[in-house]
Protein backbone atom coordinates (compact mmCIF):
# COMPACT_ATOMS: atom_id res chain seq x y z
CA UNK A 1 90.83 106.44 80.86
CA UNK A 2 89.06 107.20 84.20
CA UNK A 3 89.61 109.85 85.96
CA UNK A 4 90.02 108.50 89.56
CA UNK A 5 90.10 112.26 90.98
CA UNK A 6 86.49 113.31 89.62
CA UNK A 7 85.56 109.88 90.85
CA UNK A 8 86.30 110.36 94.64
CA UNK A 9 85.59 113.72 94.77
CA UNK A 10 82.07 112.98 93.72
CA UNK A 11 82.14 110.22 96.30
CA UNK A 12 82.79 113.03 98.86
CA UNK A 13 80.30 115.24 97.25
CA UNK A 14 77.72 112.30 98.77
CA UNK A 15 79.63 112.05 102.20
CA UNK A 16 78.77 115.64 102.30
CA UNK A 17 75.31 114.93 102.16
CA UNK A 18 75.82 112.93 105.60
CA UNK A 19 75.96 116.24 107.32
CA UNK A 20 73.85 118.30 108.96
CA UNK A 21 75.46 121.38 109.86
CA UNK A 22 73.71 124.18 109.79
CA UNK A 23 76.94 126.44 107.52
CA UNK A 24 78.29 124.03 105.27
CA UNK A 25 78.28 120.54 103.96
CA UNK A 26 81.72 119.20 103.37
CA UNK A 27 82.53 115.61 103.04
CA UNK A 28 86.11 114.09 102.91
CA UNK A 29 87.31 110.64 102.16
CA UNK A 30 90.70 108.86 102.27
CA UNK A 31 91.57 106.75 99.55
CA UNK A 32 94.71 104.08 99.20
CA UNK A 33 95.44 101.91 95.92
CA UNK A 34 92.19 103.22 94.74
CA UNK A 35 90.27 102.20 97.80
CA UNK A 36 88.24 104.27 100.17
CA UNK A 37 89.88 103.40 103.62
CA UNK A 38 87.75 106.26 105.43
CA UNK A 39 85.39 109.10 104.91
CA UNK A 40 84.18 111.99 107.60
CA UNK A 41 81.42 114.78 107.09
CA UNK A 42 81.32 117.64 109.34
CA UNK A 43 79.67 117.19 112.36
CA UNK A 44 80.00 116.93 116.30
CA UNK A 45 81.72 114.18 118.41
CA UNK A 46 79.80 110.96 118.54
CA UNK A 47 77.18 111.64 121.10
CA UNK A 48 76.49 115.26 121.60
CA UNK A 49 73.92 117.23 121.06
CA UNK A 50 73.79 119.08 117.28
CA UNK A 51 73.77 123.13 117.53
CA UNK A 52 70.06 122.73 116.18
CA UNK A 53 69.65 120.70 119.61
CA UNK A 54 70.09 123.25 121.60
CA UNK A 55 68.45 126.75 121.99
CA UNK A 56 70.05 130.56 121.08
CA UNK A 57 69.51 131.13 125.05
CA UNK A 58 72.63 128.87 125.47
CA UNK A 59 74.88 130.54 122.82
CA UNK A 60 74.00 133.79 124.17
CA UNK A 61 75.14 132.45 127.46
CA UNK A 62 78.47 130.95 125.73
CA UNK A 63 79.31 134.00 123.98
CA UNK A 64 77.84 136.33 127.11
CA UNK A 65 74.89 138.16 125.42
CA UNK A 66 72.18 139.19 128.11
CA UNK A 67 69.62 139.09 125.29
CA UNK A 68 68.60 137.83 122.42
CA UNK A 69 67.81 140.03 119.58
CA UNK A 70 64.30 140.17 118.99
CA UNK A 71 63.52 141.62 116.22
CA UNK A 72 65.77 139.58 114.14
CA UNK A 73 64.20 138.02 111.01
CA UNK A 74 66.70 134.53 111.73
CA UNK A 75 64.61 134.15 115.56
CA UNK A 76 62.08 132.63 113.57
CA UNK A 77 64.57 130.45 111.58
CA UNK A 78 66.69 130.01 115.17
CA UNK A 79 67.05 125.74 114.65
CA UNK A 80 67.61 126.30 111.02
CA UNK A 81 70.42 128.82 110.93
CA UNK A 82 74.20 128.37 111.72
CA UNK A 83 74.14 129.99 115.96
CA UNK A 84 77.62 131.74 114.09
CA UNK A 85 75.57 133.12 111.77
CA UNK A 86 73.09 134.28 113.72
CA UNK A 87 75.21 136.15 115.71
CA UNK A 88 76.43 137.59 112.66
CA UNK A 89 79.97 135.98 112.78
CA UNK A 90 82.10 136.42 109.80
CA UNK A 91 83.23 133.03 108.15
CA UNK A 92 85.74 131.53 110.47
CA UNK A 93 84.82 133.99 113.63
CA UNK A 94 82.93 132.83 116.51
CA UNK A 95 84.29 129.00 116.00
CA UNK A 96 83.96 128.35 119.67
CA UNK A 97 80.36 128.19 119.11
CA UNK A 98 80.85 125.40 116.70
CA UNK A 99 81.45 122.10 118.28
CA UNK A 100 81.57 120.68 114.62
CA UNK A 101 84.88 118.34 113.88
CA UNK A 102 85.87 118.87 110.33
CA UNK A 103 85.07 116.61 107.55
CA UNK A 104 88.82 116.02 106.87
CA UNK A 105 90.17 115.69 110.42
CA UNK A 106 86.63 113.33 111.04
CA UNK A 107 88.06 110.91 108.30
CA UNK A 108 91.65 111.17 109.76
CA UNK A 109 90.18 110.50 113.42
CA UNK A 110 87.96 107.49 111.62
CA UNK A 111 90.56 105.43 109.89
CA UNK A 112 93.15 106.04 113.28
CA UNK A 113 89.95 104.88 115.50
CA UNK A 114 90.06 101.33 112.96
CA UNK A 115 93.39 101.37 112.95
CA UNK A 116 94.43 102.32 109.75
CA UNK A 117 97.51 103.77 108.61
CA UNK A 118 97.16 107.30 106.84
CA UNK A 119 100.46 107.19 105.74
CA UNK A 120 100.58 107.50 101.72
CA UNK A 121 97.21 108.22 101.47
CA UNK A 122 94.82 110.38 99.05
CA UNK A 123 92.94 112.51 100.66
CA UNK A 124 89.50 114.29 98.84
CA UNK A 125 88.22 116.85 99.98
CA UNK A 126 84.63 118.61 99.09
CA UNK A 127 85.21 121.85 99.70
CA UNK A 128 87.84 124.42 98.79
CA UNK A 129 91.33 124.12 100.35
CA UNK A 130 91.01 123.07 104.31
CA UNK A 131 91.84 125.21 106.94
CA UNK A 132 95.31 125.70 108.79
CA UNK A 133 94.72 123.10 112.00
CA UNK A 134 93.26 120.91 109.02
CA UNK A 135 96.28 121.30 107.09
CA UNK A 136 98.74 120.80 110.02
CA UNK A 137 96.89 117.22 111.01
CA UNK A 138 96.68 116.46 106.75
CA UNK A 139 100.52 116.89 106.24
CA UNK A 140 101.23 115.30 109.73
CA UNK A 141 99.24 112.38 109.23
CA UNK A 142 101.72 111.12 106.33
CA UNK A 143 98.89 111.98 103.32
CA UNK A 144 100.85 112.57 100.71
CA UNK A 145 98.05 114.16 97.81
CA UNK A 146 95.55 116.63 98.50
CA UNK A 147 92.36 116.60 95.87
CA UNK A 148 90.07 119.36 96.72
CA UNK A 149 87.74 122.36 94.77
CA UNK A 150 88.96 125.49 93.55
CA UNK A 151 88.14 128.57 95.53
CA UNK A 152 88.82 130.89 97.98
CA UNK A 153 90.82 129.53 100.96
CA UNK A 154 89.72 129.31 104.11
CA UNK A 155 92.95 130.99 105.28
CA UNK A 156 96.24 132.44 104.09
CA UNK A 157 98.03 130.43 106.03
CA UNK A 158 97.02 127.01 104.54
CA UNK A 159 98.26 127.99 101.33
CA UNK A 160 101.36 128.69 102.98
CA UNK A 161 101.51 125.05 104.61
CA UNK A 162 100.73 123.44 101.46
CA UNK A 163 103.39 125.38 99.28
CA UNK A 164 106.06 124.71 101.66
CA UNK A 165 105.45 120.97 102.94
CA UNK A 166 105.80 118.19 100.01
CA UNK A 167 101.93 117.28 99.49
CA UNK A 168 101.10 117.26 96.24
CA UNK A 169 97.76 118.37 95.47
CA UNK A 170 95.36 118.99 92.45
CA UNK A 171 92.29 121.43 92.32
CA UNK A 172 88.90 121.17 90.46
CA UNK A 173 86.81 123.15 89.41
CA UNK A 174 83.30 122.16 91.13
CA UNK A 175 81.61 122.27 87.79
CA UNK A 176 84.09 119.21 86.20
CA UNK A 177 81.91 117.16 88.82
């Protein structure tokens, strides 16, 4: 017997691939009746400029840093390094700097842009469990099973979501890929 789960996941394991982010590569699709109906990587809005586009100088001016640090070992790395991480932002601080949409809201946006219907939908994710606005726009968009990868969450508060809406939702271990 197939295991349809392992399948798309590894499907959004390559829609991962698609992006370039700088942090993290996550890929999500949405599947209905065992048929991919959308899929979204992480990534910025259709036309603009990619953080490794543009220079630290502007995400100094963003975040209102006179000057860049010099010596820093990541100035030589500065198109090939998260601009959160450079400025040594924790994991889910500085996300103004990020003008990345999320893999799973990207594939929510992407079937509602072809005019699709989310509604009793499964949606895979390739990462660990999303994030709270993530979450909100999942459960709101009528998806009704969450597959994603065991680890730690992104946030307390997503857990919280997921326990108390009526998604049903299976983890994997990365490794069962």
């Amino acid at each position: 017997m197939k295991n349809w789960d392992l399948y798309f996941l590894r499907i959004a394991r390559e829609v991962s691939k698609q992006s370039k982010c700088l942090s993290r590569q996550i890929g999500a699709i949405l599947v209905k009746d065992k048929a991919i109906i959308s899929t979204g990587y992480n990534g910025p809005a259709r036309g603009v400029k990619h953080c490794n586009e543009r220079n630290l100088k502007f995400y100094a001016d963003v975040i209102g840093v006179k000057a860049l640090p010099v010596n820093n070992e990541l100035c030589e790395k500065a198109g090939e390094v998260c601009p959160r991480r450079y400025f040594n932002f924790k994991s889910g601080q500085g996300l103004y700097l990020c003008q990345a949409g999320h893999a799973e809201r990207n594939a929510l946006i992407q079937a509602a842009r072809n005019g699709i219907s989310t509604k009793n939908t499964t949606l895979y994710c390739y990462c660990s469990l999303p994030c709270l606005q993530c979450m909100v726009e999942i459960i709101n968009s009528g998806v009704s099973k969450l597959v994603y990868l065991k680890g730690e969450d992104y946030d307390r508060y997503s857990r919280i979501l997921l326990e108390e809406s009526k998604l049903k939702y299976t983890e994997y271990e990365e490794t069962e890929l």
